[in-house]
C-alpha atoms as a PDB file:
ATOM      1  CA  UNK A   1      47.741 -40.620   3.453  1.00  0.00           C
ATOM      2  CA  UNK A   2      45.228 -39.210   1.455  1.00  0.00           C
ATOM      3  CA  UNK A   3      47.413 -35.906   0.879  1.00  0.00           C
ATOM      4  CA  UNK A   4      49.946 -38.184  -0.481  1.00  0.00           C
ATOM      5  CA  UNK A   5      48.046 -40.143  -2.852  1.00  0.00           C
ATOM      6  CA  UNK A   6      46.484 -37.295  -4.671  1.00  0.00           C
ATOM      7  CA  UNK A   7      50.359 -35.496  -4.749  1.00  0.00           C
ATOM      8  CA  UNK A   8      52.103 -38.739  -6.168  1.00  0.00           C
ATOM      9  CA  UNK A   9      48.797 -38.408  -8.879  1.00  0.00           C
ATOM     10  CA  UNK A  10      49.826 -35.075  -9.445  1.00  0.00           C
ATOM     11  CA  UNK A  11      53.052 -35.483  -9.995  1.00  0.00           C
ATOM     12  CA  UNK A  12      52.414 -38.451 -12.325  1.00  0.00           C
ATOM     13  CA  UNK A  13      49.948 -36.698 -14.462  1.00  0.00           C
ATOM     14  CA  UNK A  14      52.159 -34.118 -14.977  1.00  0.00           C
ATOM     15  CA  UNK A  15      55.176 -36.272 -15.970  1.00  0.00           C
ATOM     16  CA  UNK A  16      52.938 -38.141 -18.854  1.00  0.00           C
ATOM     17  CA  UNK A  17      51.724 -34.755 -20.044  1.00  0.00           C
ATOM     18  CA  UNK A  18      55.579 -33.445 -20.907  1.00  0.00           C
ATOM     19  CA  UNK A  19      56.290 -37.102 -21.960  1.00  0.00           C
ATOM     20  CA  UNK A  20      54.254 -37.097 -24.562  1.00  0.00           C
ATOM     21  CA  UNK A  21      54.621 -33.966 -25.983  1.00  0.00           C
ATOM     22  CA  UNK A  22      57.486 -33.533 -27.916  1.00  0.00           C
ATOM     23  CA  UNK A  23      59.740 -29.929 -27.090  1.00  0.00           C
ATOM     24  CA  UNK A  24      62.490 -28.658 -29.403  1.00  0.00           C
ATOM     25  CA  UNK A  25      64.822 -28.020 -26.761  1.00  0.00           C
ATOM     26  CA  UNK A  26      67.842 -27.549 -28.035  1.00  0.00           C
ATOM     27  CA  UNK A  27      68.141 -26.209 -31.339  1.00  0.00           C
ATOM     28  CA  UNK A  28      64.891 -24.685 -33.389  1.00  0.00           C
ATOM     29  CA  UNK A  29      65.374 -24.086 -37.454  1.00  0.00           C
ATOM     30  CA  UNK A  30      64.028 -21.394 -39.054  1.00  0.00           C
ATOM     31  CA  UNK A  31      63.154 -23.042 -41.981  1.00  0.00           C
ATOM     32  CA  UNK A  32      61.161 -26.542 -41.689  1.00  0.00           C
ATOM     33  CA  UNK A  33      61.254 -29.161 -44.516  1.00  0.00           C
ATOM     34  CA  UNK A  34      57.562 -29.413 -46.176  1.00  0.00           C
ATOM     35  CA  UNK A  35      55.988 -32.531 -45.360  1.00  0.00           C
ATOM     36  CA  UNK A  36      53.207 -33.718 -48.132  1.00  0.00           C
ATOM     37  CA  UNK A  37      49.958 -35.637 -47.421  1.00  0.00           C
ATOM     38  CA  UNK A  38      47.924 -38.016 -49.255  1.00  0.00           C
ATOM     39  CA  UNK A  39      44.552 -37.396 -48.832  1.00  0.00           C
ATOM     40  CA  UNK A  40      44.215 -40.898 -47.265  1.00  0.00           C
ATOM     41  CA  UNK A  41      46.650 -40.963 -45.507  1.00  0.00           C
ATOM     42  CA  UNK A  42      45.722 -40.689 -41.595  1.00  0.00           C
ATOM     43  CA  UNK A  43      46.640 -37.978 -39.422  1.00  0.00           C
ATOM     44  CA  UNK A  44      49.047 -38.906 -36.380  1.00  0.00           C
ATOM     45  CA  UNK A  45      47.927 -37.966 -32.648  1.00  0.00           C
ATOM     46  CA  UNK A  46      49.444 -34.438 -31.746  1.00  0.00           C
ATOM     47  CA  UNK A  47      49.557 -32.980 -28.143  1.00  0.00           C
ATOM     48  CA  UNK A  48      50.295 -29.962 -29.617  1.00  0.00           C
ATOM     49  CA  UNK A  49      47.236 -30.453 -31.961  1.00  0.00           C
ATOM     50  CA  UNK A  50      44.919 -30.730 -28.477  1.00  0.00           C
ATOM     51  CA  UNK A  51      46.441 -27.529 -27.221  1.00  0.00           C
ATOM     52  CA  UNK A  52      46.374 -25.467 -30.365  1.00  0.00           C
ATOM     53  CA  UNK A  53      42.444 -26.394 -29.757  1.00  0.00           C
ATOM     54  CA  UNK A  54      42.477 -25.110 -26.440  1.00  0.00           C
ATOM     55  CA  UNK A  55      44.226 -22.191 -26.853  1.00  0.00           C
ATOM     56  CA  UNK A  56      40.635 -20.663 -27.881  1.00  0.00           C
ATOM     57  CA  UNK A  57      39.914 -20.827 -24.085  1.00  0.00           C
ATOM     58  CA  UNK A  58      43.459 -19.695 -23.175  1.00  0.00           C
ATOM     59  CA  UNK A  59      43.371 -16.296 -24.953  1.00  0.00           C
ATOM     60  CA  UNK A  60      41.524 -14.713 -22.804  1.00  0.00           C
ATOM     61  CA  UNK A  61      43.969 -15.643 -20.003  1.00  0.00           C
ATOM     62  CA  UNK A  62      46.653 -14.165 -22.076  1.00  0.00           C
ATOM     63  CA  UNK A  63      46.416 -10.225 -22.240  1.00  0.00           C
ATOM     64  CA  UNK A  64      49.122  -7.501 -21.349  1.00  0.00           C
ATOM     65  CA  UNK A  65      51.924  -8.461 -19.244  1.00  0.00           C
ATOM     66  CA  UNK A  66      51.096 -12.235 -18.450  1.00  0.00           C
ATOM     67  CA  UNK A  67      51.650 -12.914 -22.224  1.00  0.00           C
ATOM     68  CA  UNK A  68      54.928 -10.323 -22.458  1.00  0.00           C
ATOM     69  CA  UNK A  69      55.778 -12.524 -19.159  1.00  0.00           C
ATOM     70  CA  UNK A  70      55.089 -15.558 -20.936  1.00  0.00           C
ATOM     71  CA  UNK A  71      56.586 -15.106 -24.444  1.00  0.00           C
ATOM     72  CA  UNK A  72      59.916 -13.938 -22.687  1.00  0.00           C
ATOM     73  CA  UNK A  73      59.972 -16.898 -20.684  1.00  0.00           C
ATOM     74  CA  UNK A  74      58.857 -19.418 -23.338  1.00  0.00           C
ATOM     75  CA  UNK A  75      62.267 -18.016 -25.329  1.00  0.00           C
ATOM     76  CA  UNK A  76      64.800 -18.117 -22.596  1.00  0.00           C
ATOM     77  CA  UNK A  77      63.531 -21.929 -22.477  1.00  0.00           C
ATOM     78  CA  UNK A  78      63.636 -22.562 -26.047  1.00  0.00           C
ATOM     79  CA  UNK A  79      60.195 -24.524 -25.735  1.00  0.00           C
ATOM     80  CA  UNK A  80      58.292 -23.955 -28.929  1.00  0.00           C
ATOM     81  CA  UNK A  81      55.084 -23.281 -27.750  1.00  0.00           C
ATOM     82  CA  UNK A  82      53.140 -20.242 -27.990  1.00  0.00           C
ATOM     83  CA  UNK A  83      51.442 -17.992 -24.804  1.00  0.00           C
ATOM     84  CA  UNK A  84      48.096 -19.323 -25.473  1.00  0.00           C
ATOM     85  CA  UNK A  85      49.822 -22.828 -25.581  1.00  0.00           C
ATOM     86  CA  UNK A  86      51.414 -23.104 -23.057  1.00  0.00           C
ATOM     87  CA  UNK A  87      48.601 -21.810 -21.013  1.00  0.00           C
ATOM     88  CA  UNK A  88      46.511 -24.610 -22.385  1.00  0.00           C
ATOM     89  CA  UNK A  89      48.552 -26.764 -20.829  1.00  0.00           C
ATOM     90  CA  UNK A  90      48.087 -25.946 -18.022  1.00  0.00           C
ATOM     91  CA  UNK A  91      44.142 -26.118 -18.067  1.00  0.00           C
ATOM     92  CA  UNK A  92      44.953 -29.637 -19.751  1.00  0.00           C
ATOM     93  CA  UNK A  93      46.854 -30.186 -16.711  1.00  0.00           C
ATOM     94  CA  UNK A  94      44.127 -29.053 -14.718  1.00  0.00           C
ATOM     95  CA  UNK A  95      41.693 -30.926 -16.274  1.00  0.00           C
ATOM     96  CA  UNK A  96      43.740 -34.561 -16.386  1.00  0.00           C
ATOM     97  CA  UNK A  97      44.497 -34.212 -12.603  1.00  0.00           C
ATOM     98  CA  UNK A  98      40.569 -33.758 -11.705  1.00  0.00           C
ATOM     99  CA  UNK A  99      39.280 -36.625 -13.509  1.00  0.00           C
ATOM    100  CA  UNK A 100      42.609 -38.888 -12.505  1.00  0.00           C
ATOM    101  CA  UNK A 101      41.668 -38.271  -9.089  1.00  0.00           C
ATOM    102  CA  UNK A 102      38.034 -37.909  -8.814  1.00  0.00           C
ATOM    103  CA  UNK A 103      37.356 -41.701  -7.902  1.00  0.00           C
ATOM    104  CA  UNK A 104      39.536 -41.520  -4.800  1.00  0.00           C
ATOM    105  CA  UNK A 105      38.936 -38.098  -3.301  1.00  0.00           C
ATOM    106  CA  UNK A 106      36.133 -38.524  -0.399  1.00  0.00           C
ATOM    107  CA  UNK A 107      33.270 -35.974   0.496  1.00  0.00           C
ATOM    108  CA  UNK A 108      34.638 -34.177   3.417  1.00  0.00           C
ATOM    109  CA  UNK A 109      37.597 -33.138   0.951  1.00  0.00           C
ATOM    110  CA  UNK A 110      35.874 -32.120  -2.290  1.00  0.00           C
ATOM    111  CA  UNK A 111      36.865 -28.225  -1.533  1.00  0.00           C
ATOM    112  CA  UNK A 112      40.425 -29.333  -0.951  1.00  0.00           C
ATOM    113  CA  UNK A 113      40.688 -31.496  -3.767  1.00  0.00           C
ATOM    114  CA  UNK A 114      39.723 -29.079  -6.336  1.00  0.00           C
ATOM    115  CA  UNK A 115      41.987 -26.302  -4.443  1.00  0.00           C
ATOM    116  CA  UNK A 116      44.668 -28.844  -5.048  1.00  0.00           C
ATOM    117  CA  UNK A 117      44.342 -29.511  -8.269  1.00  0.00           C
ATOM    118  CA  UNK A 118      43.735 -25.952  -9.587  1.00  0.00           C
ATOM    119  CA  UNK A 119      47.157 -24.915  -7.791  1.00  0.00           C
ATOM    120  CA  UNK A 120      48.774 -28.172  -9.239  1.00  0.00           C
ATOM    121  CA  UNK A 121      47.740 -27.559 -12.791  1.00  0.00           C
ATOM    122  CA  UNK A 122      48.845 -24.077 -12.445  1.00  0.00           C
ATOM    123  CA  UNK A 123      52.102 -23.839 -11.054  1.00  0.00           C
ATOM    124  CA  UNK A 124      53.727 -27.426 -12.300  1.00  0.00           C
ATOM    125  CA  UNK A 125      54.057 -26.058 -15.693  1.00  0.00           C
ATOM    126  CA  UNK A 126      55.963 -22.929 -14.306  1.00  0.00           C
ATOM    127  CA  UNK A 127      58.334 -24.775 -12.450  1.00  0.00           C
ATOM    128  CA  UNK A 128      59.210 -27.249 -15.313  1.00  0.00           C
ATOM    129  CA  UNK A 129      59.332 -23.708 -17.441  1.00  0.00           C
ATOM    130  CA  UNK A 130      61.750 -22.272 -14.662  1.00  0.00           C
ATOM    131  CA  UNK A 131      63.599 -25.397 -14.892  1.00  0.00           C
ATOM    132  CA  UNK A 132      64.173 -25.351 -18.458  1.00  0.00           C
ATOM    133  CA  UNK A 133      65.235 -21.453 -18.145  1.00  0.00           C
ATOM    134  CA  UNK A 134      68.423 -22.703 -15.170  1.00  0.00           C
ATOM    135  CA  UNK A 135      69.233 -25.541 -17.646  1.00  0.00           C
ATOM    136  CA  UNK A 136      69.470 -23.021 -20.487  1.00  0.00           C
ATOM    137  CA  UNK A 137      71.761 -20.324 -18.287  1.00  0.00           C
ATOM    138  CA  UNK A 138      73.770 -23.160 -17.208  1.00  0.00           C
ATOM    139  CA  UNK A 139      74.038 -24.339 -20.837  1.00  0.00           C
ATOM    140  CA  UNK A 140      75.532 -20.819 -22.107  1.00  0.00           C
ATOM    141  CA  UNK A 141      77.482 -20.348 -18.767  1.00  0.00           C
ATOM    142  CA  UNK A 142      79.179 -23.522 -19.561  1.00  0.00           C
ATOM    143  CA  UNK A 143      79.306 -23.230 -23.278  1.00  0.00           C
ATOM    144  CA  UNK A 144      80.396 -19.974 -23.205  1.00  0.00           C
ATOM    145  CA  UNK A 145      84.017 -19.980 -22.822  1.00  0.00           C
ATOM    146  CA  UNK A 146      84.592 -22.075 -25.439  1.00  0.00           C
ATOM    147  CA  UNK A 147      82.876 -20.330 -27.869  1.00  0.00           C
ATOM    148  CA  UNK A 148      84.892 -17.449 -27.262  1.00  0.00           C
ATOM    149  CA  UNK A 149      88.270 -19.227 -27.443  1.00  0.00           C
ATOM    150  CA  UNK A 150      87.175 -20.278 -31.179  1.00  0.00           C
ATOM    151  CA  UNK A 151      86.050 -16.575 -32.260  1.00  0.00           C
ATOM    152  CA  UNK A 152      89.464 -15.511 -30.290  1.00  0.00           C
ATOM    153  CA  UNK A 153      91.056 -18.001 -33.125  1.00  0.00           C
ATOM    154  CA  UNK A 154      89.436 -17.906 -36.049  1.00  0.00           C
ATOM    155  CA  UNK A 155      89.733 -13.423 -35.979  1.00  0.00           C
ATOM    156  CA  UNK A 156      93.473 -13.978 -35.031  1.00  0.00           C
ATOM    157  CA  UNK A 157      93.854 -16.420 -38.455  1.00  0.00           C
ATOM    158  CA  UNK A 158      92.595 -13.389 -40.306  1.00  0.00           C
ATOM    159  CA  UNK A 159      88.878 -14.072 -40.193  1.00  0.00           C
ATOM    160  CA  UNK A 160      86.628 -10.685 -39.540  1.00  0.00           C
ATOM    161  CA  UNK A 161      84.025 -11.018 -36.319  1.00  0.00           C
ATOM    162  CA  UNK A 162      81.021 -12.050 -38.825  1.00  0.00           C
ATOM    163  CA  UNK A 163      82.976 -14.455 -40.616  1.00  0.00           C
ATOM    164  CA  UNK A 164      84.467 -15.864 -37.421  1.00  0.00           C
ATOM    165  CA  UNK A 165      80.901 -16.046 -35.746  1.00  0.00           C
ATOM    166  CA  UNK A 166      78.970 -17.796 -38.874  1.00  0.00           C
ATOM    167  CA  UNK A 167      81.969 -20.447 -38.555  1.00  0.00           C
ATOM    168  CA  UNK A 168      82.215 -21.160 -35.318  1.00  0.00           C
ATOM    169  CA  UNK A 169      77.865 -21.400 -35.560  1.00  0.00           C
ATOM    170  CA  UNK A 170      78.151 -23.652 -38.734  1.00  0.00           C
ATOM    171  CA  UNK A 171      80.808 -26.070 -37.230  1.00  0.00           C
ATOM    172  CA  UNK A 172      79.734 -26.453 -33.321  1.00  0.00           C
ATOM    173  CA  UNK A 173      77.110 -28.710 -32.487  1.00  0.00           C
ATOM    174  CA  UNK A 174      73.051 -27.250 -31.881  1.00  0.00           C
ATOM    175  CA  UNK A 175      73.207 -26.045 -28.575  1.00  0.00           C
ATOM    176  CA  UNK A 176      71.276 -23.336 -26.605  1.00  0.00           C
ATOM    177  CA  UNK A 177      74.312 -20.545 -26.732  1.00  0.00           C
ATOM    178  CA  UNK A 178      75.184 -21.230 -31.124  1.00  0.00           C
ATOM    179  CA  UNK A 179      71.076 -20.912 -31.319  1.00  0.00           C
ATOM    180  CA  UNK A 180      71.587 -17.126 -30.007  1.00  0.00           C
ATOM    181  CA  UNK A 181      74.354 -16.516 -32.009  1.00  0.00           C
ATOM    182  CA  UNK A 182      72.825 -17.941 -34.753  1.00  0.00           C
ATOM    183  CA  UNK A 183      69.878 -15.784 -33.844  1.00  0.00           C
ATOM    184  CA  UNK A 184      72.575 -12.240 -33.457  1.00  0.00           C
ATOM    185  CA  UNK A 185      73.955 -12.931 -36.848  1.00  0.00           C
ATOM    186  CA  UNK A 186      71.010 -13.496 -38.479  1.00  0.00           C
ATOM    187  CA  UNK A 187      70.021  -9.868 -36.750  1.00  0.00           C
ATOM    188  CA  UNK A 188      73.165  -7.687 -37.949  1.00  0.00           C
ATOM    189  CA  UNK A 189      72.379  -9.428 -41.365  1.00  0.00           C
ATOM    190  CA  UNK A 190      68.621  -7.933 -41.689  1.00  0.00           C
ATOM    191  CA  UNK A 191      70.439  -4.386 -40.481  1.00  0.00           C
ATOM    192  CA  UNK A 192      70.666  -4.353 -36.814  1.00  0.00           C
ATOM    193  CA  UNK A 193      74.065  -2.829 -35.390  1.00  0.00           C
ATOM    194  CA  UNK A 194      76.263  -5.075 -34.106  1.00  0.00           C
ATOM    195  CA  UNK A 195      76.123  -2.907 -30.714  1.00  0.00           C
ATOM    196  CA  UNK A 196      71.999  -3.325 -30.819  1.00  0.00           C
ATOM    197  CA  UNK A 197      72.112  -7.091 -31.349  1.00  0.00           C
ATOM    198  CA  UNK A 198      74.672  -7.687 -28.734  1.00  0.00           C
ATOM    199  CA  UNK A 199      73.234  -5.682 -26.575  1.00  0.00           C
ATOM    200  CA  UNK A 200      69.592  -7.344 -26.790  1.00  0.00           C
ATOM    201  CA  UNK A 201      71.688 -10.725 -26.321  1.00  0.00           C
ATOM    202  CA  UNK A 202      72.801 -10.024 -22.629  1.00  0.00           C
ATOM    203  CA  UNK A 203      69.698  -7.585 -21.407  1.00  0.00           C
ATOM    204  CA  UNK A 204      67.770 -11.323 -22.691  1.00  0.00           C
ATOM    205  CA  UNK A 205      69.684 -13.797 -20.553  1.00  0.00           C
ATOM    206  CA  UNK A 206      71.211 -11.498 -17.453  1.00  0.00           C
ATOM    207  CA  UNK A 207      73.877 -13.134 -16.839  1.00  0.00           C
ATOM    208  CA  UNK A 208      77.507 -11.863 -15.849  1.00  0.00           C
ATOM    209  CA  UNK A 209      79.491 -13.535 -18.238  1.00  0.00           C
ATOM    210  CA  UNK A 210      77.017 -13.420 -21.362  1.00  0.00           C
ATOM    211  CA  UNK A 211      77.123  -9.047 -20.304  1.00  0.00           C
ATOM    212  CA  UNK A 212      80.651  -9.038 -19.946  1.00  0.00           C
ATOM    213  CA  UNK A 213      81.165 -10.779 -23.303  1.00  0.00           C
ATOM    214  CA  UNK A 214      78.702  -7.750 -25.115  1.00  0.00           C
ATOM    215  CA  UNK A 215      80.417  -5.496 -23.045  1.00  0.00           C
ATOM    216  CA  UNK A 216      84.064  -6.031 -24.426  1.00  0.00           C
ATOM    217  CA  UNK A 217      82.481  -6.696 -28.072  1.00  0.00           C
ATOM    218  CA  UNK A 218      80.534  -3.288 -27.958  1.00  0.00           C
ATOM    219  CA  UNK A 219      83.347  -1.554 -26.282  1.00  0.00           C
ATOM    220  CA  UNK A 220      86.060  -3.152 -28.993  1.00  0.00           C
ATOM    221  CA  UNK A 221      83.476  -1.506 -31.530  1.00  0.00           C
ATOM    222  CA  UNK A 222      83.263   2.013 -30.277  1.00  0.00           C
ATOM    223  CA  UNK A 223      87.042   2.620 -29.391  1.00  0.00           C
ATOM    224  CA  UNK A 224      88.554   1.170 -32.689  1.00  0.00           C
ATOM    225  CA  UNK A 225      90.764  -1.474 -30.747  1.00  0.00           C
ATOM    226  CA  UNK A 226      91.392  -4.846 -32.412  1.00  0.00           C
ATOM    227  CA  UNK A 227      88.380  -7.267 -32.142  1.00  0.00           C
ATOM    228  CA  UNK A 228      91.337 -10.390 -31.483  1.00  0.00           C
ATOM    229  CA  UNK A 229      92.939  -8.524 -28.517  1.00  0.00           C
ATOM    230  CA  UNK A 230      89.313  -7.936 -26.539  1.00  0.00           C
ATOM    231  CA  UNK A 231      88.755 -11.426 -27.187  1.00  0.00           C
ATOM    232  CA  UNK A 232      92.041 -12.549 -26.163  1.00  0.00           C
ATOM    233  CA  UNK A 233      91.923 -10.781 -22.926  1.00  0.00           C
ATOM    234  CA  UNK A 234      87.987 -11.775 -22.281  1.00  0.00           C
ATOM    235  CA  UNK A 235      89.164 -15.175 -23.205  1.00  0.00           C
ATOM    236  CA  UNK A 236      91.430 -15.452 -19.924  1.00  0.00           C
ATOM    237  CA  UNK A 237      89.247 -13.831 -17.969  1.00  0.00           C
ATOM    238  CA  UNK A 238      86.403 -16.650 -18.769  1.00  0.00           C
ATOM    239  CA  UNK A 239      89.042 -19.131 -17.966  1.00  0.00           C
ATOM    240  CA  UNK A 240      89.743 -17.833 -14.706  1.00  0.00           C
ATOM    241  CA  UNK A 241      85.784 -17.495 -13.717  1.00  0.00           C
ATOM    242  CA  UNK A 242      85.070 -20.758 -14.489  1.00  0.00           C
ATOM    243  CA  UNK A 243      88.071 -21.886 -12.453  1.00  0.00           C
ATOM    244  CA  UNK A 244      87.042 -19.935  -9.346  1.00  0.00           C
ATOM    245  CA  UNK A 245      83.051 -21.177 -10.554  1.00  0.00           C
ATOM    246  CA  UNK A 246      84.795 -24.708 -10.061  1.00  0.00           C
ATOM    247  CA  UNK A 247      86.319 -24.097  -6.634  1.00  0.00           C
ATOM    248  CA  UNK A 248      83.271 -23.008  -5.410  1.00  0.00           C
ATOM    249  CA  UNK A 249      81.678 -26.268  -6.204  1.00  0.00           C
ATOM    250  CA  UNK A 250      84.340 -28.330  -4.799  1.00  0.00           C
ATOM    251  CA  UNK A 251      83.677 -26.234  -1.688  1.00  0.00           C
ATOM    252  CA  UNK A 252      80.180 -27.156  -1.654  1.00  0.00           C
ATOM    253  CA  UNK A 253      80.586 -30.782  -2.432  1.00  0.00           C
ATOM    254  CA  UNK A 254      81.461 -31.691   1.512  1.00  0.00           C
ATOM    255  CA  UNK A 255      78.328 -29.626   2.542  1.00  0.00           C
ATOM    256  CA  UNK A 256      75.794 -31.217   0.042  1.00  0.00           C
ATOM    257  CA  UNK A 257      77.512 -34.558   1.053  1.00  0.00           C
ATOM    258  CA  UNK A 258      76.556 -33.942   4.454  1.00  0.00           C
ATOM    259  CA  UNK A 259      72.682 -35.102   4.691  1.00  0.00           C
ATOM    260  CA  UNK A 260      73.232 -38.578   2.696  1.00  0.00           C
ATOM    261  CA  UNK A 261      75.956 -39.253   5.137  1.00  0.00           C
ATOM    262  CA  UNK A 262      74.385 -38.066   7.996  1.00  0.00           C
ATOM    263  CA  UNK A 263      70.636 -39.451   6.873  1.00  0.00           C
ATOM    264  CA  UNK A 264      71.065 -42.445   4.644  1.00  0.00           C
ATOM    265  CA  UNK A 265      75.060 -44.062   5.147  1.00  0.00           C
ATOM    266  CA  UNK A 266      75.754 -43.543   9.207  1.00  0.00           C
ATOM    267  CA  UNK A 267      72.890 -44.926   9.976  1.00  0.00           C
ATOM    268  CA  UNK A 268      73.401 -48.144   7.864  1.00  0.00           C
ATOM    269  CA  UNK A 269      76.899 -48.305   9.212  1.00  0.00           C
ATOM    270  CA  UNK A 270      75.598 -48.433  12.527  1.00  0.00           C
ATOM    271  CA  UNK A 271      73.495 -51.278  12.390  1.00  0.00           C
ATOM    272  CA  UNK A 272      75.980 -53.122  10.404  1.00  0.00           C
ATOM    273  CA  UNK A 273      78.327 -52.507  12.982  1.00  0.00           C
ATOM    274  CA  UNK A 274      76.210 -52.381  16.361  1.00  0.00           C
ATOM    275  CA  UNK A 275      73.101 -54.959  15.298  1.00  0.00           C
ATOM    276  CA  UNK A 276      75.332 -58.196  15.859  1.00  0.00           C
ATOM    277  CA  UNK A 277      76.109 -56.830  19.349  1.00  0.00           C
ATOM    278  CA  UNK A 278      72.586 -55.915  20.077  1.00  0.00           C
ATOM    279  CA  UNK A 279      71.328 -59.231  18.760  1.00  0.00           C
ATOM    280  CA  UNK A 280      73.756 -61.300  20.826  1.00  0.00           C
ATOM    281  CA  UNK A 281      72.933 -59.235  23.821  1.00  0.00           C
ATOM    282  CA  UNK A 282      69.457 -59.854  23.480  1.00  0.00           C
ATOM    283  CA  UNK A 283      69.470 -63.364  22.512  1.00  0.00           C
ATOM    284  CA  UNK A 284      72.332 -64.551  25.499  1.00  0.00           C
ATOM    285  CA  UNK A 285      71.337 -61.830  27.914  1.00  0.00           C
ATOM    286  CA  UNK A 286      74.523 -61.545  30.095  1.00  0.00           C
ATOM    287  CA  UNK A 287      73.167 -59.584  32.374  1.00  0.00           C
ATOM    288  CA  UNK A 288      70.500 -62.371  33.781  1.00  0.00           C
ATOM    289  CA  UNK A 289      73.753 -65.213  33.608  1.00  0.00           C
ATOM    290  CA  UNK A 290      75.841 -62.788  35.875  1.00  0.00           C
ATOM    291  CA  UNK A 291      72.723 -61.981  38.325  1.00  0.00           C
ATOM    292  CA  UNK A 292      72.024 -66.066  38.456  1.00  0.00           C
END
């Protein structure tokens, strides 16, 4: 019981710590507007301020390849925090969870407790990190396609591939996928190849259809062939993964339907269906009438 209590606190904690701190998920600018203050004016609470403090004790924690670890991780998520950040957090986490549930841990688990709560504070703030990383990937899986289709037209109306890509940024709505190619242009503008930046782009994300989209682009590049054709072709192709991605899921459906129905509806069914038979059974006892 007592296991459960201090979990549920955990869990709590955790969920008022990424409450109140506001993330730019889906779509960071590069250039902020200026905000002026009045000298009397009074400065609003931050979160962000607190960990920016504790980020002194952080640093240390952040050396070599936990920070490369972190700082790739913190980008695939598109969470604007820094290493030492984000590792604040989690000593904030740390810290919140031990004095949240100091008055209800007993003696005989004081070694436990603290266990508990270091390992909480630690790894909660990964797995919400890891979460946001599968939300992004699904993001550009999904978004993906259709990004392509409107480079595929706008090169095909007469457009070149930089053109076509800073319109199809400009008009879609912020998402995780136009932030990247936001990010690529901005790249081949400053002098990166096109090759370099599109190559960066899919060794950063790893997934099959991001690679396969570099692939054709880089490939287009080296041989001479027409940009519109590769992305005609890559264009069907898309179409038909995310078909097959969709049959896939509509074979899983039954499966994952499985353990509500099995767990949560048959058994309700069954005492809809049997408990009036059990009740009268129980209440009239046949049985005792027949035997008289």
């Amino acid at each position: 019981m007592v296991l459960m209590i201090l979990v549920i606190v955990y869990m709590s904690v955790f969920s008022f710590i990424l409450g109140v701190m506001p993330m730019e998920w889906e779509h960071r600018p590069t250039l902020r507007p200026l905000e002026f203050e009045t000298p009397t004016q009074k400065r609003k609470f931050s979160l962000r301020g607190v960990l920016r403090a504790l980020s002194i004790f952080a640093r240390p924690l952040c050396t070599g390849e936990v920070r490369r670890r972190m700082m790739k991780d913190l980008s695939l998520a598109h969470v604007n925090l820094n290493p030492e950040e984000f590792m604040s957090l989690k000593i904030l986490a740390i810290a919140l969870i031990l004095i949240v549930t100091f008055p209800m841990v007993e003696p005989d688990l004081v070694a436990f407790w603290i266990f508990m709560s270091f390992g909480a504070g630690y790894t909660l703030p990964e797995f919400w990190l890891k979460g946001n990383i599968k939300k992004a990937k699904n993001v550009m899986v999904k978004e993906l396609p259709d990004a392509i289709d409107l480079l595929g037209l706008c090169v095909n109306a007469g457009l070149d591939f930089m053109l076509a890509l800073k319109w199809v940024v400009d008009k879609s709505s912020p998402s995780v996928l136009m932030t990247e190619l936001n990010t690529v242009m901005q790249e081949i503008n400053v002098g990166k190849t096109r090759r370099d930046a599109l190559r960066d782009l899919a060794q950063k994300y790893e997934l099959p259809d991001l690679s396969s989209f570099s692939r054709t682009l880089i490939q287009a590049d080296k041989m001479g062939t027409s940009v519109s054709e590769a992305l005609n072709v890559l264009s069907e192709d898309m179409r038909l993964a995310r078909w097959r991605r969709g049959e896939q899921l509509a074979l899983k459906a039954p499966l994952k339907m499985l353990v509500p129905l099995l767990f949560f509806i048959f058994p309700v069914v069954g005492i809809l269906v049997a408990g009036p038979i059990l009740l009268d059974f129980i209440l009239n006892n046949p049985l005792k009438s027949l035997s008289g």
